[in-house]
C-alpha atoms as a PDB file:
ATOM      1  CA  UNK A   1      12.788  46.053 -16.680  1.00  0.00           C
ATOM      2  CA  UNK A   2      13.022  44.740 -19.800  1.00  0.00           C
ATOM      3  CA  UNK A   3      13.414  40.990 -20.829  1.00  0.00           C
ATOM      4  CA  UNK A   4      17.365  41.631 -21.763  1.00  0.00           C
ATOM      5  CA  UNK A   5      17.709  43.120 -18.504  1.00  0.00           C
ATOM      6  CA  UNK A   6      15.939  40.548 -16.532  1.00  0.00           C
ATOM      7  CA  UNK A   7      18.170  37.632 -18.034  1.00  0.00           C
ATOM      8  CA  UNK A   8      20.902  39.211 -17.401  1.00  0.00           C
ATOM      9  CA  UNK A   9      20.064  39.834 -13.550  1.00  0.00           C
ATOM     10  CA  UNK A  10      19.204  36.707 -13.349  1.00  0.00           C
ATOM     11  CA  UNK A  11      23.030  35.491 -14.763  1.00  0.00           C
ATOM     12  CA  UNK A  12      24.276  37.332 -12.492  1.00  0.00           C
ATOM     13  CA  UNK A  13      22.473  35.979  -9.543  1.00  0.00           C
ATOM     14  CA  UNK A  14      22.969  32.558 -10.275  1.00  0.00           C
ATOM     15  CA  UNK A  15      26.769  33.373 -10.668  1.00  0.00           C
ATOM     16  CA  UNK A  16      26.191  34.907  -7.368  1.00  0.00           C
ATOM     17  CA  UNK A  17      24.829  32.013  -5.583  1.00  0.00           C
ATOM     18  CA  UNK A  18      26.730  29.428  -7.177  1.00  0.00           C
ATOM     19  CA  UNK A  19      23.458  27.606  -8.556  1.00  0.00           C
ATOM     20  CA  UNK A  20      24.842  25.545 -11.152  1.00  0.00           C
ATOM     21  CA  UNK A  21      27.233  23.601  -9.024  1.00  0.00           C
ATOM     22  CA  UNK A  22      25.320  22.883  -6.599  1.00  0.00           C
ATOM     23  CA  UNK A  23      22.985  21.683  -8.208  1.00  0.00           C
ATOM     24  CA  UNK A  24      25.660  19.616  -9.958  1.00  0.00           C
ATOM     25  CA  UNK A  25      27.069  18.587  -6.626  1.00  0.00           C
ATOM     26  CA  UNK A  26      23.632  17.959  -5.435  1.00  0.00           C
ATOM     27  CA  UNK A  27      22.697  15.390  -8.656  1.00  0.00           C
ATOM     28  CA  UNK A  28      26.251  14.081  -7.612  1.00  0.00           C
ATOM     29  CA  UNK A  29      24.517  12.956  -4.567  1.00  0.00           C
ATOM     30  CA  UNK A  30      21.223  11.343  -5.294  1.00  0.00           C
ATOM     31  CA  UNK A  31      23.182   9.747  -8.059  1.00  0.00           C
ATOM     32  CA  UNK A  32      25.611   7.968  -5.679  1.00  0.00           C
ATOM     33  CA  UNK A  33      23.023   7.409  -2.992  1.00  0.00           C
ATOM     34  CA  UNK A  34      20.481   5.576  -5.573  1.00  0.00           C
ATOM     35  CA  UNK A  35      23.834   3.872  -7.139  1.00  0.00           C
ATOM     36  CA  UNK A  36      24.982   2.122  -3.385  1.00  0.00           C
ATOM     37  CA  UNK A  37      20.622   1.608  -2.873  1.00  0.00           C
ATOM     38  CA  UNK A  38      20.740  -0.380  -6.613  1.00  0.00           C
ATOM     39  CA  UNK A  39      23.922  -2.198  -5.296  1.00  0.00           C
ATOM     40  CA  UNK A  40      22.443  -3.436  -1.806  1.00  0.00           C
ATOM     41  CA  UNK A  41      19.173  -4.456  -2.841  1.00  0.00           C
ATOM     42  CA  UNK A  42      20.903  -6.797  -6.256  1.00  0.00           C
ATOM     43  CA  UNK A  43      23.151  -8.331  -3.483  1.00  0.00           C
ATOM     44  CA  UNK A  44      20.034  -9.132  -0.668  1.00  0.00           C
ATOM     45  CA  UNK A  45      17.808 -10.560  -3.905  1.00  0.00           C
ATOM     46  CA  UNK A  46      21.100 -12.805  -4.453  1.00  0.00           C
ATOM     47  CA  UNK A  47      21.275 -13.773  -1.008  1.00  0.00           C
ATOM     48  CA  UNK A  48      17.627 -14.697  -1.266  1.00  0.00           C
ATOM     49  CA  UNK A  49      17.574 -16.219  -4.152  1.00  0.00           C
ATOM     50  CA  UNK A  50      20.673 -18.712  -3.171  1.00  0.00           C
ATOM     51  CA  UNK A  51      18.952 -19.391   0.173  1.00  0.00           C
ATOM     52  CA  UNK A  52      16.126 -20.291  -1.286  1.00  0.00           C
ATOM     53  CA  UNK A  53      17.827 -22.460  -3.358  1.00  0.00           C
ATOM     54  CA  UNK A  54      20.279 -24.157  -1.237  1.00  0.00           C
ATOM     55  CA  UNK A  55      16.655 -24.953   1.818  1.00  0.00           C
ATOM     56  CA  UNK A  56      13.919 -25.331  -0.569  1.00  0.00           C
ATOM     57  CA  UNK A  57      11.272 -26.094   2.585  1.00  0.00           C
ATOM     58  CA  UNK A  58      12.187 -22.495   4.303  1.00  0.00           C
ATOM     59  CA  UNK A  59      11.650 -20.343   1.560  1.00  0.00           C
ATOM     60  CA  UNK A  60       8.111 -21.936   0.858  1.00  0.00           C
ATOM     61  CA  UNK A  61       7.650 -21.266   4.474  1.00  0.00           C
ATOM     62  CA  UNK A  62       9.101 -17.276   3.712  1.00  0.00           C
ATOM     63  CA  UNK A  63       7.151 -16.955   1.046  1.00  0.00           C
ATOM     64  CA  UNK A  64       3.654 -18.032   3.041  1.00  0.00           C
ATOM     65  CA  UNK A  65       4.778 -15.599   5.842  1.00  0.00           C
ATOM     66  CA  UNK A  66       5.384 -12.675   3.256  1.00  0.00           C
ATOM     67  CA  UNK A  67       1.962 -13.564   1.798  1.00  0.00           C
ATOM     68  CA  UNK A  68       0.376 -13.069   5.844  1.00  0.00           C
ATOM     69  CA  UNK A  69       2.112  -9.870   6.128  1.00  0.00           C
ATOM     70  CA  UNK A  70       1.446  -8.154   2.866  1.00  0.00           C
ATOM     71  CA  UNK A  71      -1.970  -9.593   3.588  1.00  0.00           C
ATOM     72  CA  UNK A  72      -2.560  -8.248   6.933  1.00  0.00           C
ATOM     73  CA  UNK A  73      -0.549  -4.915   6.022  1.00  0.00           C
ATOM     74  CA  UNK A  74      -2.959  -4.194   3.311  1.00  0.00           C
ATOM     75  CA  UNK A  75      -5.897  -4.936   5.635  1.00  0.00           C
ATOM     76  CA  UNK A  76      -5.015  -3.431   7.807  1.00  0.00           C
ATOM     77  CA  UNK A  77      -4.375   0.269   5.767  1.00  0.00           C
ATOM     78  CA  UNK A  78      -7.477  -0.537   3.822  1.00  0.00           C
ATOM     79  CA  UNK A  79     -10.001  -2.513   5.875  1.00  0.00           C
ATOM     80  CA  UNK A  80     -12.583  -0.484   6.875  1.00  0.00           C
ATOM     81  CA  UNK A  81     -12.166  -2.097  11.004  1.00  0.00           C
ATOM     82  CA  UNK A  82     -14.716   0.872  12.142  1.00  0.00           C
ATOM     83  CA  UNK A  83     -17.661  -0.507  10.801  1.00  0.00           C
ATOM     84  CA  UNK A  84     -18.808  -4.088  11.782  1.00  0.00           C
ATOM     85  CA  UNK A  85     -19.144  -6.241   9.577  1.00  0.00           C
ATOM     86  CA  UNK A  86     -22.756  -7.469   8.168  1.00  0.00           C
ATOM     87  CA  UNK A  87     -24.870  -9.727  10.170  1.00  0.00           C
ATOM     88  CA  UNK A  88     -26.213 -12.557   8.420  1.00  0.00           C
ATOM     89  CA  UNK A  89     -29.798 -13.478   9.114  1.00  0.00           C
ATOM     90  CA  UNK A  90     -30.814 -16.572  10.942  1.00  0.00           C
ATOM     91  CA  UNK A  91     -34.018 -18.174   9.465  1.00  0.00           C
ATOM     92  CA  UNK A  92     -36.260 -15.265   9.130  1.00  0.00           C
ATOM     93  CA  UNK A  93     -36.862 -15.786   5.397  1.00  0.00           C
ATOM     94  CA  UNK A  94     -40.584 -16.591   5.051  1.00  0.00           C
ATOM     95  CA  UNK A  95     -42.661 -17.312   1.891  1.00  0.00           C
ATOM     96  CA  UNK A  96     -44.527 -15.146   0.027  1.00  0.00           C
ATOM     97  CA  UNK A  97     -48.371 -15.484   1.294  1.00  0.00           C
ATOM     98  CA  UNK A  98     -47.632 -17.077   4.825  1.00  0.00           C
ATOM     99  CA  UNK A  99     -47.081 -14.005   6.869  1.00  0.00           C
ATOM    100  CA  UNK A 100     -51.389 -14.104   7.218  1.00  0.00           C
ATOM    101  CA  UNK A 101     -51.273 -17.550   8.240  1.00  0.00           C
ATOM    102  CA  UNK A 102     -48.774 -16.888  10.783  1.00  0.00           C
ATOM    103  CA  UNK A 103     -50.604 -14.156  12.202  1.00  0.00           C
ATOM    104  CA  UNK A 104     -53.904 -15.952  12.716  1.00  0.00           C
ATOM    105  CA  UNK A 105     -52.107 -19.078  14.329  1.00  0.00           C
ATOM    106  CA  UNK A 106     -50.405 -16.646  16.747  1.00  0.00           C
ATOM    107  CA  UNK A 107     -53.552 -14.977  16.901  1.00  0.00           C
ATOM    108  CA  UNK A 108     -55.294 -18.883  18.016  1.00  0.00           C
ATOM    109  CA  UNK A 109     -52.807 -19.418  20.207  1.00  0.00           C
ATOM    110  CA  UNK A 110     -53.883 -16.237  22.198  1.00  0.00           C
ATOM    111  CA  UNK A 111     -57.163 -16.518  22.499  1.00  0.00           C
END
């Protein structure tokens, strides 16, 4: 086949299948849905923003309940909850040259 003939097939399958339009009607779509998602999202950030004008005490108290849930959300997909967490040690920290001391006053003790 040669490239002439191959463009030409490929015309006529499009034709065929009716490719253009529906990928017009199809653009049509997305189009309308993202246009009516646009539209209800700019009317529930108005909503929020007059409420949290017109009861200044409840959105500080939204805003401090977002803040937990985006909080414990992103723990909760990122926090690694398999693994415990560290111990921290209690008082074993000893000085460098005392570990022979200790040893010959446990070693006294003993005997």
């Amino acid at each position: 086949m040669r490239l002439a003939q191959v463009s030409s097939r490929l015309a006529d399958l499009s034709e065929q299948y009716e490719v253009p339009e529906k990928l017009g009607r199809m653009s049509e779509k997305v189009h309308d849905g993202v246009t009516v998602a646009g539209e209800a999202a700019r009317k529930g950030a108005a909503m929020a923003y007059r409420a949290a004008l017109e009861h200044p005490r409840t959105a500080i108290g939204g805003i401090i309940v977002a803040v937990a849930l985006v909080g414990g959300a992103l723990w909760y997909v990122f926090g690694d909850w398999r693994r415990p967490a560290p111990r921290k040690r209690t008082g074993t920290r000893v000085r460098a040259g005392t570990e022979q001391r200790r040893r010959t006053r446990h070693a006294r003790a003993a005997a």
